[in-house]
C-alpha atoms as a PDB file:
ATOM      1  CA  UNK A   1     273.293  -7.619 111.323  1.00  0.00           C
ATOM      2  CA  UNK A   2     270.021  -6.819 112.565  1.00  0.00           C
ATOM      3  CA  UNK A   3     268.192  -9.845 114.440  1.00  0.00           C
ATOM      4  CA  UNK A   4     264.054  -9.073 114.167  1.00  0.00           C
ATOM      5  CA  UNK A   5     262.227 -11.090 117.232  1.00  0.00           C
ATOM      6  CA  UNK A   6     258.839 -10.730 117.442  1.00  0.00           C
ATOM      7  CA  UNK A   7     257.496 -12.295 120.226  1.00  0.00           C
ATOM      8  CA  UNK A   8     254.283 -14.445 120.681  1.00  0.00           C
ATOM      9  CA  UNK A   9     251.596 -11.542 121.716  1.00  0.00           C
ATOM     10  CA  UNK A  10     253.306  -9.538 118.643  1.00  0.00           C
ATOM     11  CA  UNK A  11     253.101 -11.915 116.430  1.00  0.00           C
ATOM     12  CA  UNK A  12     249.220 -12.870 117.132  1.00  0.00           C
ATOM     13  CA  UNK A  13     249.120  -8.475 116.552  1.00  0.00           C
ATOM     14  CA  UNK A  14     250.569  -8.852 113.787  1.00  0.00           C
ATOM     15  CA  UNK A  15     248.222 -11.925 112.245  1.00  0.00           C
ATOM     16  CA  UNK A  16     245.169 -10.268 113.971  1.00  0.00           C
ATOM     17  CA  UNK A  17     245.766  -6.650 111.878  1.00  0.00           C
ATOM     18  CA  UNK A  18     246.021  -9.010 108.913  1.00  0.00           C
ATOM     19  CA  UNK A  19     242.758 -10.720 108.912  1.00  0.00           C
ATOM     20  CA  UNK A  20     241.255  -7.491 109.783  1.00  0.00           C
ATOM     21  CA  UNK A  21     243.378  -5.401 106.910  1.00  0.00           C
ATOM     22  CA  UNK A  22     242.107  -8.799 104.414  1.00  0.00           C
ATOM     23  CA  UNK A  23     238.952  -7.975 105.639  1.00  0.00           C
ATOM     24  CA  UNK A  24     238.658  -4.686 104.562  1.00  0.00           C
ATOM     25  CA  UNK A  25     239.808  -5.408 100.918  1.00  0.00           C
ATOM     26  CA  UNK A  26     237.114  -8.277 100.759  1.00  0.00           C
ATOM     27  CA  UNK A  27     234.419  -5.595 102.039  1.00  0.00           C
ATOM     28  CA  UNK A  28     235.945  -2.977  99.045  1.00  0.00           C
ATOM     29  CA  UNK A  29     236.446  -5.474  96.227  1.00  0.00           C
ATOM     30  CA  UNK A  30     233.373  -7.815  96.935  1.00  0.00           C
ATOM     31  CA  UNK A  31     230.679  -5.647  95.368  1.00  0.00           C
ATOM     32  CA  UNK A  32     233.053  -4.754  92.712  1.00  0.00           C
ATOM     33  CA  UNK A  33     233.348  -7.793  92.076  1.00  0.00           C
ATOM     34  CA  UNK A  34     229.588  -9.182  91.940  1.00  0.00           C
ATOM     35  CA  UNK A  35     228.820  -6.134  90.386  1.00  0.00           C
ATOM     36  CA  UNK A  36     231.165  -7.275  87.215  1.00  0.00           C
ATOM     37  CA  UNK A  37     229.727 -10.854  87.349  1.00  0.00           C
ATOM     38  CA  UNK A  38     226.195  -9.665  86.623  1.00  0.00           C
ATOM     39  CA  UNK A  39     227.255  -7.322  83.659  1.00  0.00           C
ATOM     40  CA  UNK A  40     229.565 -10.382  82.483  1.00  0.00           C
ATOM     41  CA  UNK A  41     225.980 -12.597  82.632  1.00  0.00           C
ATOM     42  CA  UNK A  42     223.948  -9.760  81.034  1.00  0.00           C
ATOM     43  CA  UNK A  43     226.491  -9.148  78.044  1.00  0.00           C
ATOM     44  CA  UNK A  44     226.793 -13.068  77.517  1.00  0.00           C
ATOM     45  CA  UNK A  45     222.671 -13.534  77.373  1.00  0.00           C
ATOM     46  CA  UNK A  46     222.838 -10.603  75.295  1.00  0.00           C
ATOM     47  CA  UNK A  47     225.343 -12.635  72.654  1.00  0.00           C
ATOM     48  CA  UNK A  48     223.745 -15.568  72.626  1.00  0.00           C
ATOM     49  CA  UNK A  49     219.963 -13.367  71.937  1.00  0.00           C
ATOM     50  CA  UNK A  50     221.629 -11.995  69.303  1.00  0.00           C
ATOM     51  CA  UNK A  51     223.193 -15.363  68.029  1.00  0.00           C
ATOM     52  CA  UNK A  52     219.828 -17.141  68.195  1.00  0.00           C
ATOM     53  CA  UNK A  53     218.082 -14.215  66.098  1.00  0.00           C
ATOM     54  CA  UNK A  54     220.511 -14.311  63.498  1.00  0.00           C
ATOM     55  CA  UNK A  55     220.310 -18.455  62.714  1.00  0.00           C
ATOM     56  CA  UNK A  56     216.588 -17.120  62.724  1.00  0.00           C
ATOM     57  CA  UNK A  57     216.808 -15.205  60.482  1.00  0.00           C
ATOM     58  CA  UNK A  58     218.753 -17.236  58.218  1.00  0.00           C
ATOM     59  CA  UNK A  59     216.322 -19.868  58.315  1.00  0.00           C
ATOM     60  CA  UNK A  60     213.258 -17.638  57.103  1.00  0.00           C
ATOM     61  CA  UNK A  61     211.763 -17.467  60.141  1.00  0.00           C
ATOM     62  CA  UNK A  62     209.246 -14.546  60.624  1.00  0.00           C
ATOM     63  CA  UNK A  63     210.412 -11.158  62.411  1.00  0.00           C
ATOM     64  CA  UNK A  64     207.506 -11.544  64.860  1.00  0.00           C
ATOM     65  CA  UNK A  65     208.227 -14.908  66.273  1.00  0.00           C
ATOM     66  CA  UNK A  66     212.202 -14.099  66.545  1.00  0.00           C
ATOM     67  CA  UNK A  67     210.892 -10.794  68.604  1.00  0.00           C
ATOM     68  CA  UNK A  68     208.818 -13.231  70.662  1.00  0.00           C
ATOM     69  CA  UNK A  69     211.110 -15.965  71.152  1.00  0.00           C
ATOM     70  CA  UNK A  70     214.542 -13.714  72.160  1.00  0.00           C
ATOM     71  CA  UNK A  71     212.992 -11.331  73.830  1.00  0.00           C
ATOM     72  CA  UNK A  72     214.727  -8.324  71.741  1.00  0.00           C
ATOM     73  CA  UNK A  73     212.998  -5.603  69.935  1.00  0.00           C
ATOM     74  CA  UNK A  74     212.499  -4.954  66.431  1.00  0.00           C
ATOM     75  CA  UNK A  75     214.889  -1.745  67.552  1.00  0.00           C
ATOM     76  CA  UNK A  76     217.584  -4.077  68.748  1.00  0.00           C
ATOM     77  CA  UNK A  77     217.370  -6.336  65.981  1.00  0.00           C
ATOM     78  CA  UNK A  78     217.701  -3.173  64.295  1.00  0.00           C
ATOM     79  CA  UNK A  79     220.706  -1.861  66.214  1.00  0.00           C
ATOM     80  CA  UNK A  80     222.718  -5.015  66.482  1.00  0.00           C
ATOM     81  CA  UNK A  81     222.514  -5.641  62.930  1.00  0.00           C
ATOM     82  CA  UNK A  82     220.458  -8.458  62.389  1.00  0.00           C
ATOM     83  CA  UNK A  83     217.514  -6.681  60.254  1.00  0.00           C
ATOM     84  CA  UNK A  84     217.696  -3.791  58.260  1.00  0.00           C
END
């Protein structure tokens, strides 16, 4: 049987090389990371524009006003379906 003994100066190796090696992985993921956060924000205000224009439109409410009040284009209204 092998016996492993790592010994105290090793061991704080060992736990140094480990913070440093997390370290690196938080430096590569991080912006990653962030990076999906913000499109995950943009595609949710996105949805709920989109959900807001269509109870608009349900309602009767002019195509000018919806434009004003979500922000979107008559070409994105357009695209995502909401006018013809």
């Amino acid at each position: 049987m092998l016996d492993i003994v790592i010994s105290k100066n090793n061991y704080q190796r060992v736990l140094k090389c480990q913070k440093v090696y997390e370290a690196d992985i938080t430096d590569l993921v991080k912006p990653h990371y962030e990076k999906g956060l913000q499109e995950g924000k943009k595609k949710g205000e996105l949805k709920a524009k989109i959900e807001t224009a269509k109870k608009l439109i349900k309602k009767g409410i002019d195509i000018n006003i919806i434009i004003e009040a979500t922000g979107l284009s008559k070409k994105e209204l357009k695209k995502y379906g909401i006018i013809k």
